[in-house]
Structures are given as structure tokens and as C-alpha cells.
Protein backbone atom coordinates (compact mmCIF):
# COMPACT_ATOMS: atom_id res chain seq x y z
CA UNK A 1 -159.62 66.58 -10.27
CA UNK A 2 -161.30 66.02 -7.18
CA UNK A 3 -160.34 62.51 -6.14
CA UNK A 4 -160.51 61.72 -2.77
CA UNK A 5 -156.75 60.39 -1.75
CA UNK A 6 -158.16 57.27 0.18
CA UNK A 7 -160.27 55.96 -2.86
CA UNK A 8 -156.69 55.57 -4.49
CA UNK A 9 -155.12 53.39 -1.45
CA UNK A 10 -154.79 49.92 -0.97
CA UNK A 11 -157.36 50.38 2.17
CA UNK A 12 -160.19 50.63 -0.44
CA UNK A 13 -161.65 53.95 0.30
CA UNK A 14 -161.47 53.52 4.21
CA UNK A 15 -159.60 55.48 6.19
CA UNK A 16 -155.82 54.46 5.91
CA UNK A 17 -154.96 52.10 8.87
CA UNK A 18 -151.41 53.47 10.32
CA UNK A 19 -149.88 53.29 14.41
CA UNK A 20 -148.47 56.73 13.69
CA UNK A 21 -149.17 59.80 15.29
CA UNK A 22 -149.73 63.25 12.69
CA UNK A 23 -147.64 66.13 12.99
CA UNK A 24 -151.13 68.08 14.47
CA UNK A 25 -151.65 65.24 17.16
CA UNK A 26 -155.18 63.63 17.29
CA UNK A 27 -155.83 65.31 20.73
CA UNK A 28 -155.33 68.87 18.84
CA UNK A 29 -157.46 67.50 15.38
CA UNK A 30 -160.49 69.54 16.89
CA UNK A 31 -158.96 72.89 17.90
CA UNK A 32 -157.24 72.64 14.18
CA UNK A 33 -160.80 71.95 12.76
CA UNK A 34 -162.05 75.51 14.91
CA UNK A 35 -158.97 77.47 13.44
CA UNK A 36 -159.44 76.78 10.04
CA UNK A 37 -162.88 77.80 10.32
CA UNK A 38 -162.15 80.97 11.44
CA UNK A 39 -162.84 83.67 9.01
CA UNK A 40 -160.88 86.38 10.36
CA UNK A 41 -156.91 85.93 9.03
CA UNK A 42 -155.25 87.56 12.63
CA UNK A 43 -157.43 85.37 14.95
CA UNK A 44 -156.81 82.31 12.85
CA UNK A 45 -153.24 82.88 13.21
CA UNK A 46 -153.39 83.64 16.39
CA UNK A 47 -155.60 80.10 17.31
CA UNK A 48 -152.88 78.35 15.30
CA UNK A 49 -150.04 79.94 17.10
CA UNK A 50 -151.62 78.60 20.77
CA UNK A 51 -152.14 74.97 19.07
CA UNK A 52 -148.63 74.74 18.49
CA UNK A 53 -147.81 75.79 21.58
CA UNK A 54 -149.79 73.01 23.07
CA UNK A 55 -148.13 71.03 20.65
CA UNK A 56 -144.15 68.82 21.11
CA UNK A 57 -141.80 70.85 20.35
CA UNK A 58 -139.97 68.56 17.83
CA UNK A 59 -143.49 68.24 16.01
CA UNK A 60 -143.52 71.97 15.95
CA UNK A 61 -139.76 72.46 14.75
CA UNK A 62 -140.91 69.53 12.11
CA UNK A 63 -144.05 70.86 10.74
CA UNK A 64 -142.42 74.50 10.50
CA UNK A 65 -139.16 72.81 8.62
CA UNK A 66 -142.09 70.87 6.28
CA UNK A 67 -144.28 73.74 5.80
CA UNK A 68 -141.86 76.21 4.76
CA UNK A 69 -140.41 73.50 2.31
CA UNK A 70 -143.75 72.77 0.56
CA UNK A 71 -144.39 76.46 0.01
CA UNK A 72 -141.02 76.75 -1.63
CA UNK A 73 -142.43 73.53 -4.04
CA UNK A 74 -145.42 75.57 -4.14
CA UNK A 75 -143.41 78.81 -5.16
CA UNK A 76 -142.28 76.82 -8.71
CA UNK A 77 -145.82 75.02 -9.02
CA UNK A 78 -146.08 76.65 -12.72
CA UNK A 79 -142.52 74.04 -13.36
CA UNK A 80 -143.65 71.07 -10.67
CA UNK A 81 -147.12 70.95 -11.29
CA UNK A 82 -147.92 70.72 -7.19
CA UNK A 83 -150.57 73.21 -6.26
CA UNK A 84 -151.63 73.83 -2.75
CA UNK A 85 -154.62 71.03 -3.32
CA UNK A 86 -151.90 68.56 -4.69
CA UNK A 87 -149.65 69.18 -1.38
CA UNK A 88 -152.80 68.73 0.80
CA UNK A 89 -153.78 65.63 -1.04
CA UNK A 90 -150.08 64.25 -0.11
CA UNK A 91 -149.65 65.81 3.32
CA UNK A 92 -152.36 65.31 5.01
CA UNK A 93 -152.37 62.09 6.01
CA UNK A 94 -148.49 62.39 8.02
CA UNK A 95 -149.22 66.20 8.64
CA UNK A 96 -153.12 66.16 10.00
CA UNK A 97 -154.25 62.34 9.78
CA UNK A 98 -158.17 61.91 8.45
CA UNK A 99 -160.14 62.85 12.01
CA UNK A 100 -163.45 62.92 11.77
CA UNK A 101 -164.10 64.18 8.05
CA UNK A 102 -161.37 64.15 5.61
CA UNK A 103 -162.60 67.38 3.73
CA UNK A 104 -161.48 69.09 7.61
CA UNK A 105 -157.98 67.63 7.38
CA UNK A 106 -157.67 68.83 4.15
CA UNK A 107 -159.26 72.31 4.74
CA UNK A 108 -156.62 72.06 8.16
CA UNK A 109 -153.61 71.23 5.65
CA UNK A 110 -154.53 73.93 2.97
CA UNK A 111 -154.60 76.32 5.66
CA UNK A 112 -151.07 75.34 7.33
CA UNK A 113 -150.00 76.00 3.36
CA UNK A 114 -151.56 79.24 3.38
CA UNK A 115 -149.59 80.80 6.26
CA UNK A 116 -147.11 83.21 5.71
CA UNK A 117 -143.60 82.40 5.99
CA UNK A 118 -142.96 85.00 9.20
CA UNK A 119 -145.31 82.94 10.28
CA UNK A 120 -142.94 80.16 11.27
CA UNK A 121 -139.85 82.48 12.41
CA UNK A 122 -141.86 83.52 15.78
């Protein structure tokens, strides 16, 4: 559908106002912006892999528990309805937060989807 998630807020299309902090913290946003637009699978799991290690540990042990959930919803999206792109839409805000350019947060959220599920086990 293509609807940008923070036309459909209360904030009117600006960026949602929140004293949280994201999963990926706001000092990592960039470094998660360079992973995802890295071409090569290995090297963008490896670049993810020393983001979360620069990362809390509870946010890691969080975002791995969340992850591997959402791919499970993903697993029965042919019942749910909840594609990758839907789980991004829904995620990204608590997961990523907007940055810079919401299409990056998104593209960083799709991505985290994407992984395999080994990938969290390491």
C-alpha cells in the first residue's frame, strides 16, 4: 500500500515525538544505515554482528527475543496477513526510531527481519 506510518499518527506526518530510546540506539542509527547498504550478505552480517556488540546487552538479548518472534509471525503471514513490510511499518519506530530518513529505518528494520535465525544464537 505504500503509506508512510507517520502520515497515519496523531503527530500529523512529523516525526513521532517520544523520550524513548530504540532498540538500535540513536548513536548506532548511522552504522545500521552503512550495514543495510551493504550488498554483500556475509559482510552485512558481519557489520551487524559488531553493532550489537557495541550495543547494551539487554537491548541485544531484547531485539534477538523480538526478532526471532516476528519471523515466527512472519512464518504464518499467508494466515496473519503481516508481511515483512507490515512488521517494519510497526517495528520500526520502538526497534530503529525515524533517524534521518524514514525509508533508512525501514530498509534497517526489513533487514533485521531478513536475518537468519542462527543468526541470533551466536
Amino acid at each position: 500500500m505504500g503509506v508512510d506510518p507517520r502520515t497515519i499518527s496523531p503527530t500529523e506526518g512529523k516525526r513521532p515525538v517520544s523520550d524513548h530510546e530504540p532498540l538500535i540506539h540513536t548513536h548506532l542509527y548511522e552504522k545500521a544505515a552503512d550495514t543495510v547498504a551493504t550488498s554483500d550478505k556475509a559482510e552485512r552480517e558481519k557489520k551487524f554482528k559488531e553493532l550489537l556488540n557495541e550495543s547494551e546487552q539487554v537491548a541485544v538479548a531484547t531485539l534477538a527475543f523480538l526478532i526471532q518472534h516476528l519471523q515466527k509471525v512472519y512464518d504464518h503471514s499467508n494466515l496473519n496477513g503481516m508481511s515483512r513490510s507490515a512488521l517494519a511499518t510497526v517495528f520500526t519506530p520502538f526497534v530503529v526510531g525515524w533517524g534521518s530518513n524514514g525509508d533508512t529505518s525501514f530498509s534497517i528494520m526489513l533487514a533485521l527481519l531478513k536475518l537468519d535465525t542462527s543468526f541470533w544464537s551466536d
